[in-house]
C-alpha atoms as a PDB file:
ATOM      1  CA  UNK A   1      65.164 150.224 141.919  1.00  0.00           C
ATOM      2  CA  UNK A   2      64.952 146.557 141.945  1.00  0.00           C
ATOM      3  CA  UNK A   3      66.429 144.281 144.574  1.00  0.00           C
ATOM      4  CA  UNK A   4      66.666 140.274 143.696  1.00  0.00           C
ATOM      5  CA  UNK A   5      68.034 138.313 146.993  1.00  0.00           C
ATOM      6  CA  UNK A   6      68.570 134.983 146.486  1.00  0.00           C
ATOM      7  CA  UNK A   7      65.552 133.745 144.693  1.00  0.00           C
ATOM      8  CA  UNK A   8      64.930 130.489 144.374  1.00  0.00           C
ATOM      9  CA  UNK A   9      61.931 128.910 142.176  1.00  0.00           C
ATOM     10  CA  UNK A  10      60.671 125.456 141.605  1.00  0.00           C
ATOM     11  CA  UNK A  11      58.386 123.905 139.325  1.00  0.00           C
ATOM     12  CA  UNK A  12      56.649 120.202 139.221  1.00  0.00           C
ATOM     13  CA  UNK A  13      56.727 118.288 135.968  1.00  0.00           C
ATOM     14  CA  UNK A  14      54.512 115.504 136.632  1.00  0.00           C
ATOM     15  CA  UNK A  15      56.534 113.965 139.741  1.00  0.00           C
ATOM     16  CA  UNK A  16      59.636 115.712 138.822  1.00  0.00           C
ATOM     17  CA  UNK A  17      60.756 118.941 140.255  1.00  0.00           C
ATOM     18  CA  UNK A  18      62.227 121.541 137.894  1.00  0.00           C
ATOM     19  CA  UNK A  19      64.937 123.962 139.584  1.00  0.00           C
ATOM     20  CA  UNK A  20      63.834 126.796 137.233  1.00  0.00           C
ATOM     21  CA  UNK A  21      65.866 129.157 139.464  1.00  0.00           C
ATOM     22  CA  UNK A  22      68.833 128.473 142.113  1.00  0.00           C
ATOM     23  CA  UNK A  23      69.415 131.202 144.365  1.00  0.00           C
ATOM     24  CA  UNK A  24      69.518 134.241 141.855  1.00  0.00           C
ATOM     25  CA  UNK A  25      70.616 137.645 143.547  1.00  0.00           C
ATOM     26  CA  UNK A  26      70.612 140.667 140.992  1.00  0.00           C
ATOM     27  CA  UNK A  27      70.549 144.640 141.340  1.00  0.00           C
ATOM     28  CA  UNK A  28      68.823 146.878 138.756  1.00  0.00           C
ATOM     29  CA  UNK A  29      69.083 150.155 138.511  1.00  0.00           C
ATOM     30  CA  UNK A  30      66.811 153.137 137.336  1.00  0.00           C
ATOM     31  CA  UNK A  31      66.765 153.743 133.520  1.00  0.00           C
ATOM     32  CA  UNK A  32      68.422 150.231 132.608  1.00  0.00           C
ATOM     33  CA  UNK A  33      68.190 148.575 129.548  1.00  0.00           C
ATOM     34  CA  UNK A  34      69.119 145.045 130.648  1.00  0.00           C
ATOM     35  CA  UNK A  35      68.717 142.179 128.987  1.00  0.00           C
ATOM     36  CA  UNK A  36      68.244 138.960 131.066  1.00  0.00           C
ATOM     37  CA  UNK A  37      69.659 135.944 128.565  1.00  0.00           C
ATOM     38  CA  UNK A  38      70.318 132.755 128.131  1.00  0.00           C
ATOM     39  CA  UNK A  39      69.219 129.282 126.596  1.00  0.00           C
ATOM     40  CA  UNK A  40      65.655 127.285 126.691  1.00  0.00           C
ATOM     41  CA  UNK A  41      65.218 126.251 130.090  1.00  0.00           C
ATOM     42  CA  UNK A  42      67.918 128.678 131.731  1.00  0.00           C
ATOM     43  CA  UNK A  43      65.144 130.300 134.375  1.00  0.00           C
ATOM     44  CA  UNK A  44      64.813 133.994 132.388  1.00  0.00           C
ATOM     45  CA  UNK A  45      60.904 133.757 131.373  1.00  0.00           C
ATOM     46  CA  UNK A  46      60.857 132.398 135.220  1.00  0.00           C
ATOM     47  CA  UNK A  47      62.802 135.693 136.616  1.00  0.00           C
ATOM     48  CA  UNK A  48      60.682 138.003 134.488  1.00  0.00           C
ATOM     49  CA  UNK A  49      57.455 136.739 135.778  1.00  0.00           C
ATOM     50  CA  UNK A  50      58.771 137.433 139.433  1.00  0.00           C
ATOM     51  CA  UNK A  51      60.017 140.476 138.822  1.00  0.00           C
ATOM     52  CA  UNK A  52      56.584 141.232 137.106  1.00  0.00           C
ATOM     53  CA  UNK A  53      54.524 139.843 139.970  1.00  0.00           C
ATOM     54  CA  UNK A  54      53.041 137.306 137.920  1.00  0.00           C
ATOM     55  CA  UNK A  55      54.855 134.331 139.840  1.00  0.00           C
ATOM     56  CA  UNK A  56      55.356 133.516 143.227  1.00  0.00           C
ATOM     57  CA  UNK A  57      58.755 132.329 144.261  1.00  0.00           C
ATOM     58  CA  UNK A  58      59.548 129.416 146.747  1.00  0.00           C
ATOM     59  CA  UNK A  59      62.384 131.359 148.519  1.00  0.00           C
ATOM     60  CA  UNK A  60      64.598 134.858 148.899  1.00  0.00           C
ATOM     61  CA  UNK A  61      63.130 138.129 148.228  1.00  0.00           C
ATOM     62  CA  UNK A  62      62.186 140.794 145.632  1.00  0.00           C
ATOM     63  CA  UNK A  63      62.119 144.428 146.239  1.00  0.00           C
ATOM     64  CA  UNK A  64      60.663 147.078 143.515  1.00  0.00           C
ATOM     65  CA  UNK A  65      60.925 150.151 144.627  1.00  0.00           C
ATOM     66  CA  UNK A  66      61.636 149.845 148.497  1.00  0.00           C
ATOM     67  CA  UNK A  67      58.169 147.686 148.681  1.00  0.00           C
ATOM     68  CA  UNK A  68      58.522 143.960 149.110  1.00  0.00           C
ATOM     69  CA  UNK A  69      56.608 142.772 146.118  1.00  0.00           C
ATOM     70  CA  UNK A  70      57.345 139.131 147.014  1.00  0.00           C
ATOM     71  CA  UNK A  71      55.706 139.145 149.776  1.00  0.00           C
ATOM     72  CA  UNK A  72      52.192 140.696 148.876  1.00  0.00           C
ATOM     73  CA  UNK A  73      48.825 138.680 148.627  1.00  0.00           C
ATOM     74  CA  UNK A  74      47.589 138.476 144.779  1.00  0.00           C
ATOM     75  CA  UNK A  75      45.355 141.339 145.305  1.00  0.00           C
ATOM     76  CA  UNK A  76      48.144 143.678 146.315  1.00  0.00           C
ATOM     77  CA  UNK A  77      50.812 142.163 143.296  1.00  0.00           C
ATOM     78  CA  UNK A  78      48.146 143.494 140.957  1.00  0.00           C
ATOM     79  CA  UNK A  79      47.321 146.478 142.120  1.00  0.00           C
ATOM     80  CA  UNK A  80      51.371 146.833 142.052  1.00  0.00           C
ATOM     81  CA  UNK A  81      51.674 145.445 138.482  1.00  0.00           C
ATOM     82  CA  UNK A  82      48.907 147.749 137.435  1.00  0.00           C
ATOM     83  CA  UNK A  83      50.416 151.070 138.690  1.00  0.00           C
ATOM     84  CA  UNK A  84      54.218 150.588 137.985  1.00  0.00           C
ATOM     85  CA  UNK A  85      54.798 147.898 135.621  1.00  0.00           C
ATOM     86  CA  UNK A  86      53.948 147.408 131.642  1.00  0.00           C
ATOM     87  CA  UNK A  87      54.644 144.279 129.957  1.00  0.00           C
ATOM     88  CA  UNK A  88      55.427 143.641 126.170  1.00  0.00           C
ATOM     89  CA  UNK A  89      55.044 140.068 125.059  1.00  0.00           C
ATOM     90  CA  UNK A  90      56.584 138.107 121.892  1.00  0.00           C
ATOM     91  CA  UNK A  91      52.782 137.083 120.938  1.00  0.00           C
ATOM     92  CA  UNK A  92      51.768 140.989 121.076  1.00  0.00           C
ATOM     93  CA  UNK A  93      48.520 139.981 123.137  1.00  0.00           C
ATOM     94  CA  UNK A  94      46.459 142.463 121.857  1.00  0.00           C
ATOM     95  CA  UNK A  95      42.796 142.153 121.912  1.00  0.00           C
ATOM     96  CA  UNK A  96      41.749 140.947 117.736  1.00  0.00           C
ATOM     97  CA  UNK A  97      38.513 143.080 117.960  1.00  0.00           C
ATOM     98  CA  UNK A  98      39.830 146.389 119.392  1.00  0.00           C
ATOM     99  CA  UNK A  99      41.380 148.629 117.297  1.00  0.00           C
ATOM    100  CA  UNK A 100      44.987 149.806 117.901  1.00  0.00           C
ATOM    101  CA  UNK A 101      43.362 152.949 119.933  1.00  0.00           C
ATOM    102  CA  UNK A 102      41.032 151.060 121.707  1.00  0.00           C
ATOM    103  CA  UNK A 103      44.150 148.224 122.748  1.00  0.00           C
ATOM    104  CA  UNK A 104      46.043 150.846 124.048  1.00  0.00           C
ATOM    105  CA  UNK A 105      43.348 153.154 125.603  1.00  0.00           C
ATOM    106  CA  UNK A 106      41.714 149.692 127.311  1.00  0.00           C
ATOM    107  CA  UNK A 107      44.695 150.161 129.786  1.00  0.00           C
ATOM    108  CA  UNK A 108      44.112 153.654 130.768  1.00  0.00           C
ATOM    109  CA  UNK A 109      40.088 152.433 131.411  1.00  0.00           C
ATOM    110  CA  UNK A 110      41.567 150.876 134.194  1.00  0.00           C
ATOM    111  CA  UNK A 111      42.974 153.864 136.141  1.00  0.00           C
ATOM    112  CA  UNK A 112      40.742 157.388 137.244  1.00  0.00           C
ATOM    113  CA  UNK A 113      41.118 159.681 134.331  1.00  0.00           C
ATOM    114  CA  UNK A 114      38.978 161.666 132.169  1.00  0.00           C
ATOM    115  CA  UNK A 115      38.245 160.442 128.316  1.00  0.00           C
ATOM    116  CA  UNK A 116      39.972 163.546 127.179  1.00  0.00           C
ATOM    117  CA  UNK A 117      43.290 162.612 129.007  1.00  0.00           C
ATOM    118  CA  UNK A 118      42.823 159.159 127.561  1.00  0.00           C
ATOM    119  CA  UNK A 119      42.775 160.389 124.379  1.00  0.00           C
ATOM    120  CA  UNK A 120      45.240 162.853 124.587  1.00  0.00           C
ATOM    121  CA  UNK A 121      47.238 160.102 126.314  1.00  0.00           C
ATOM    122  CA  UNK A 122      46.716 157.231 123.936  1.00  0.00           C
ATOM    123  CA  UNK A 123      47.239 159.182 120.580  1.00  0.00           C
ATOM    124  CA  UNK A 124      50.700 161.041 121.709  1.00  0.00           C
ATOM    125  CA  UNK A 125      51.920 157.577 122.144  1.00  0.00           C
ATOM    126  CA  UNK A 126      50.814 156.045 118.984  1.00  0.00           C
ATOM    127  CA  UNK A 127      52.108 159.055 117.128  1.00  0.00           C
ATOM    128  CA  UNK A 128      55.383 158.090 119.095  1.00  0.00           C
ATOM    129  CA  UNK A 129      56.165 154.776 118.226  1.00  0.00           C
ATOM    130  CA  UNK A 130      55.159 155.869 114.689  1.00  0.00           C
ATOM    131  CA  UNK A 131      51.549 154.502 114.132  1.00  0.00           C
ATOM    132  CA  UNK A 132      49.725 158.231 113.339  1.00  0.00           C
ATOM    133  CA  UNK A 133      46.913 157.430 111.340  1.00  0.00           C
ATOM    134  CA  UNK A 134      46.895 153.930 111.962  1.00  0.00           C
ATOM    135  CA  UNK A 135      44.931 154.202 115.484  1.00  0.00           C
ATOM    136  CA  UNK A 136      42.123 153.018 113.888  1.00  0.00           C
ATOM    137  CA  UNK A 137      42.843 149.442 112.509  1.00  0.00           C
ATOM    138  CA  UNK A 138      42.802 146.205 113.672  1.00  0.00           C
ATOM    139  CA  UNK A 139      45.796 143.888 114.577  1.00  0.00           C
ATOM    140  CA  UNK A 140      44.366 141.857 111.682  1.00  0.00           C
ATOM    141  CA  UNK A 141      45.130 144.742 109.516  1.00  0.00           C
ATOM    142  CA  UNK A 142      48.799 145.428 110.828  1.00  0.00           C
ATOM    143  CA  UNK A 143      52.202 143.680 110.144  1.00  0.00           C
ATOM    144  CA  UNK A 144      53.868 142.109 113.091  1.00  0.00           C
ATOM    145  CA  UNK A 145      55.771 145.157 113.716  1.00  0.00           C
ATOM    146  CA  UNK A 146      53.265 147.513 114.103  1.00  0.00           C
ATOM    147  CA  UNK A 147      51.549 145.236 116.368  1.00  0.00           C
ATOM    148  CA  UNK A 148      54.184 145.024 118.376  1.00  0.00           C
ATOM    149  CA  UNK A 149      54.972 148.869 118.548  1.00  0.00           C
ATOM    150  CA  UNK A 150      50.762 148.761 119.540  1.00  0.00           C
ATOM    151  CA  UNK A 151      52.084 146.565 122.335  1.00  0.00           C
ATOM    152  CA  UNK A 152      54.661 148.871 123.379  1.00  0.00           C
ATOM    153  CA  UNK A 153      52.126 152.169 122.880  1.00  0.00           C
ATOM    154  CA  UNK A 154      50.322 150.000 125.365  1.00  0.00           C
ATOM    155  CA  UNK A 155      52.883 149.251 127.863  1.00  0.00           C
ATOM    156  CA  UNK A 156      54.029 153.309 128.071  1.00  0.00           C
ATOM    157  CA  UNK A 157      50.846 154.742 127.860  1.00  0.00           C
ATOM    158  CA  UNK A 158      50.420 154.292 131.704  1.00  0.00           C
ATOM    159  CA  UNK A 159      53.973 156.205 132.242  1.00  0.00           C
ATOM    160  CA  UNK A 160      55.241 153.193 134.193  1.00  0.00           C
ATOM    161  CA  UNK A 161      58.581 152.906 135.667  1.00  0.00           C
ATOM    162  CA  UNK A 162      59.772 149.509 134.519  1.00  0.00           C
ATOM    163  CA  UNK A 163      58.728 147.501 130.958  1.00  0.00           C
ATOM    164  CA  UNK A 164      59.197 144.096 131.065  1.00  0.00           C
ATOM    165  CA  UNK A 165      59.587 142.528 127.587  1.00  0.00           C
ATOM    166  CA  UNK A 166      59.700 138.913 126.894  1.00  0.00           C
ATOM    167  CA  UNK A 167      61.255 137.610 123.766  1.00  0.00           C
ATOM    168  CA  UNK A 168      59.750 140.652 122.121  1.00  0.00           C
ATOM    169  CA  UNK A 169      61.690 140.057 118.858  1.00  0.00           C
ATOM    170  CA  UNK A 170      60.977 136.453 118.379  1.00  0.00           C
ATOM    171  CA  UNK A 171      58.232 136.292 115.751  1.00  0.00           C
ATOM    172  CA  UNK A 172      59.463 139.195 113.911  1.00  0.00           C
ATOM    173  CA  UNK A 173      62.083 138.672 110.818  1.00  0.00           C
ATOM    174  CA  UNK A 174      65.714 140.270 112.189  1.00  0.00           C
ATOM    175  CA  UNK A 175      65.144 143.898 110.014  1.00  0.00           C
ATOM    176  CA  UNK A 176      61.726 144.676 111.760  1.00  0.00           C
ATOM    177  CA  UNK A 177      63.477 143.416 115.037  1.00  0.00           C
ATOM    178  CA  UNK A 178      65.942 146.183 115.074  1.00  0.00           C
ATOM    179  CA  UNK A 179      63.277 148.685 114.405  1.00  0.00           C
ATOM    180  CA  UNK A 180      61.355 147.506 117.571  1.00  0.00           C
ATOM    181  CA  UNK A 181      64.606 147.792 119.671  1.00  0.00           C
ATOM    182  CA  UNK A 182      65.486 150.812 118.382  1.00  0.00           C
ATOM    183  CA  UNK A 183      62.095 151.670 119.230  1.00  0.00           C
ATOM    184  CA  UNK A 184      62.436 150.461 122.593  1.00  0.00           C
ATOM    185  CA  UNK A 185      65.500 151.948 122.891  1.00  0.00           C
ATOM    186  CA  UNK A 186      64.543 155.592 121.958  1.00  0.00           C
ATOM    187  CA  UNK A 187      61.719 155.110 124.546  1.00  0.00           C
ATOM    188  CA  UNK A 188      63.621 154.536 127.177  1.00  0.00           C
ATOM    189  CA  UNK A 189      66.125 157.669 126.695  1.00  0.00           C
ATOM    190  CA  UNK A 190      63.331 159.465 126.722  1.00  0.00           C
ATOM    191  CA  UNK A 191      61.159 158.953 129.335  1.00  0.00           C
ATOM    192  CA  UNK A 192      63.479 157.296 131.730  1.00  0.00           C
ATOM    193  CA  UNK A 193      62.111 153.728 131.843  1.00  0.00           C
ATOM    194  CA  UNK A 194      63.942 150.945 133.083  1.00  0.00           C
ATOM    195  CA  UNK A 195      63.734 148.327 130.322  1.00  0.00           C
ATOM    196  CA  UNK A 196      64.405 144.528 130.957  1.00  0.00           C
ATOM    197  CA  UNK A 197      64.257 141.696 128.552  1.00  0.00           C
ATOM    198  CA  UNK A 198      64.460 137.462 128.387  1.00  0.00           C
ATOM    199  CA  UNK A 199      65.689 136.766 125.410  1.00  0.00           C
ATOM    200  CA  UNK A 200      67.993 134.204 123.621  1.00  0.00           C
ATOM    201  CA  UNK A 201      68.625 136.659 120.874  1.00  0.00           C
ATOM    202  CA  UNK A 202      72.031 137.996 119.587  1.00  0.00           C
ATOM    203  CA  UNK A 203      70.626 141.214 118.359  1.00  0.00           C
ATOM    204  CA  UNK A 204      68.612 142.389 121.406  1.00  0.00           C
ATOM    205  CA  UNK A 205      71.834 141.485 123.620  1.00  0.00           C
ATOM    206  CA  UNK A 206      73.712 143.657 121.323  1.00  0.00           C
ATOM    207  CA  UNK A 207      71.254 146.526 121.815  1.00  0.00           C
ATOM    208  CA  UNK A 208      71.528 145.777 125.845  1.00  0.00           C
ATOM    209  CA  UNK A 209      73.454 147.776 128.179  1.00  0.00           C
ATOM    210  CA  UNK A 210      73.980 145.232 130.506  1.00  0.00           C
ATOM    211  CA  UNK A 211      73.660 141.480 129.639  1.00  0.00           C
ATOM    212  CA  UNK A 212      72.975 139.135 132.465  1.00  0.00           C
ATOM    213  CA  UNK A 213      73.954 135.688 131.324  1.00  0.00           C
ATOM    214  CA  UNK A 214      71.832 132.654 133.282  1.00  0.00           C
ATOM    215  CA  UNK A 215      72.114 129.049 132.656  1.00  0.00           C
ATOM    216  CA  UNK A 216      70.615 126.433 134.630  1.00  0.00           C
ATOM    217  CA  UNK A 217      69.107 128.697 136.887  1.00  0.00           C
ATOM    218  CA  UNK A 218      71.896 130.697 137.909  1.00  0.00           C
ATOM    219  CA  UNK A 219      73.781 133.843 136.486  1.00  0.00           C
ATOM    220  CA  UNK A 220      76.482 132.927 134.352  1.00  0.00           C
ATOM    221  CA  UNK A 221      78.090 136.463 134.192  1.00  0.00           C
ATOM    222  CA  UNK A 222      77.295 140.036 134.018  1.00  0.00           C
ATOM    223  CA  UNK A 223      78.440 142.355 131.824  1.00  0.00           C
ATOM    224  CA  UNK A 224      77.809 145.620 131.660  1.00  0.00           C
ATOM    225  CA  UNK A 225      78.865 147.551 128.781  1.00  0.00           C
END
């Protein structure tokens, strides 16, 4: 499903150039649960922002889905981004004045569909990740965990194929963490979708079916287990 060819990416720090990532190649399959890993400054928030069409690279290639995503103008990445990819962040990034409902029903606004389906839509998947009855409340009202399962209602409310999460366990304490990927987990078996993380964190590389190890911009190893 998604093709990484040697993908190289630079960054300038005031007159120095960062090598954020040095000629990466990497396969992922449909229905993965793959955890991209390794240190601060190893080149995984880098690789998840390309895959996610949020970056541009300087060199290689990155196919999603047999279309060249790397090498499509802004307006095309998001139109790209916006059918096929959700994103789940380790801030939440959920909108402090919109209710849970209204966070995760914003993203169906986007696309042609009636208010019933949006409805329907956006309250099967908050009864899903367990927040029945909650649709209604703030993030101000809600722990860190159940604004991060609103941030995963609103990445899989759009039925992509691939969720990228980054660091999504890393303002949550390690019990609440294991719900989310559990969570995450559950969602995946279910619906199909390809999951990929950046993380530095034991647990979610525990939870991982495949860990793929990069340091210094390159991969380290890759384990599959």
């Amino acid at each position: 499903m998604i093709k990484i060819d040697n993908v190289v990416k630079n960054y300038a720090n005031g007159e120095t150039e960062v090598k954020a990532l040095r000629g990466v190649s990497l396969n992922i399959d449909r229905g993965e649960f793959t955890s991209i890993a390794g240190p601060s400054g190893s080149g995984k928030t880098t690789l998840l922002n390309l895959i996610g069409c949020i970056d541009k690279l300087d060199q290689g290639e990155i196919t999603i889905k047999s279309e060249t995503v790397s090498s499509m103008n802004k307006n095309e990445k998001t139109k790209f981004r916006r059918k096929n990819l959700g994103f789940v962040f380790q801030t939440y990034n959920l909108i402090p004045v919109l209710s849970a409902y209204e966070n995760v029903a914003f993203v169906l606004s986007l696309l042609d569909l009636s208010e019933d389906e949006v409805r329907e839509r956006t309250m099967t998947i908050l009864k899903e990740v367990g927040l029945a009855g909650m649709e209604n409340r703030k993030p101000s009202k809600l722990s860190g965990g159940q604004q991060q399962r609103v941030a995963i209602a609103r990445a899989l409310v759009k039925n992509p194929e691939i969720v990228l999460a980054d660091e999504p366990t890393a303002n949550l304490d390690s019990g609440t963490g294991e719900e989310i990927l559990k969570l995450m987990r559950e969602m995946n078996e279910k619906h199909g979708t390809t999951f990929i993380f950046s993380t530095h964190d034991p647990m979610v590389m525990d939870y991982a079916g495949r860990v793929v190890m990069l340091h210094d911009g390159q991969i380290k190893s890759d384990e599959r287990k």
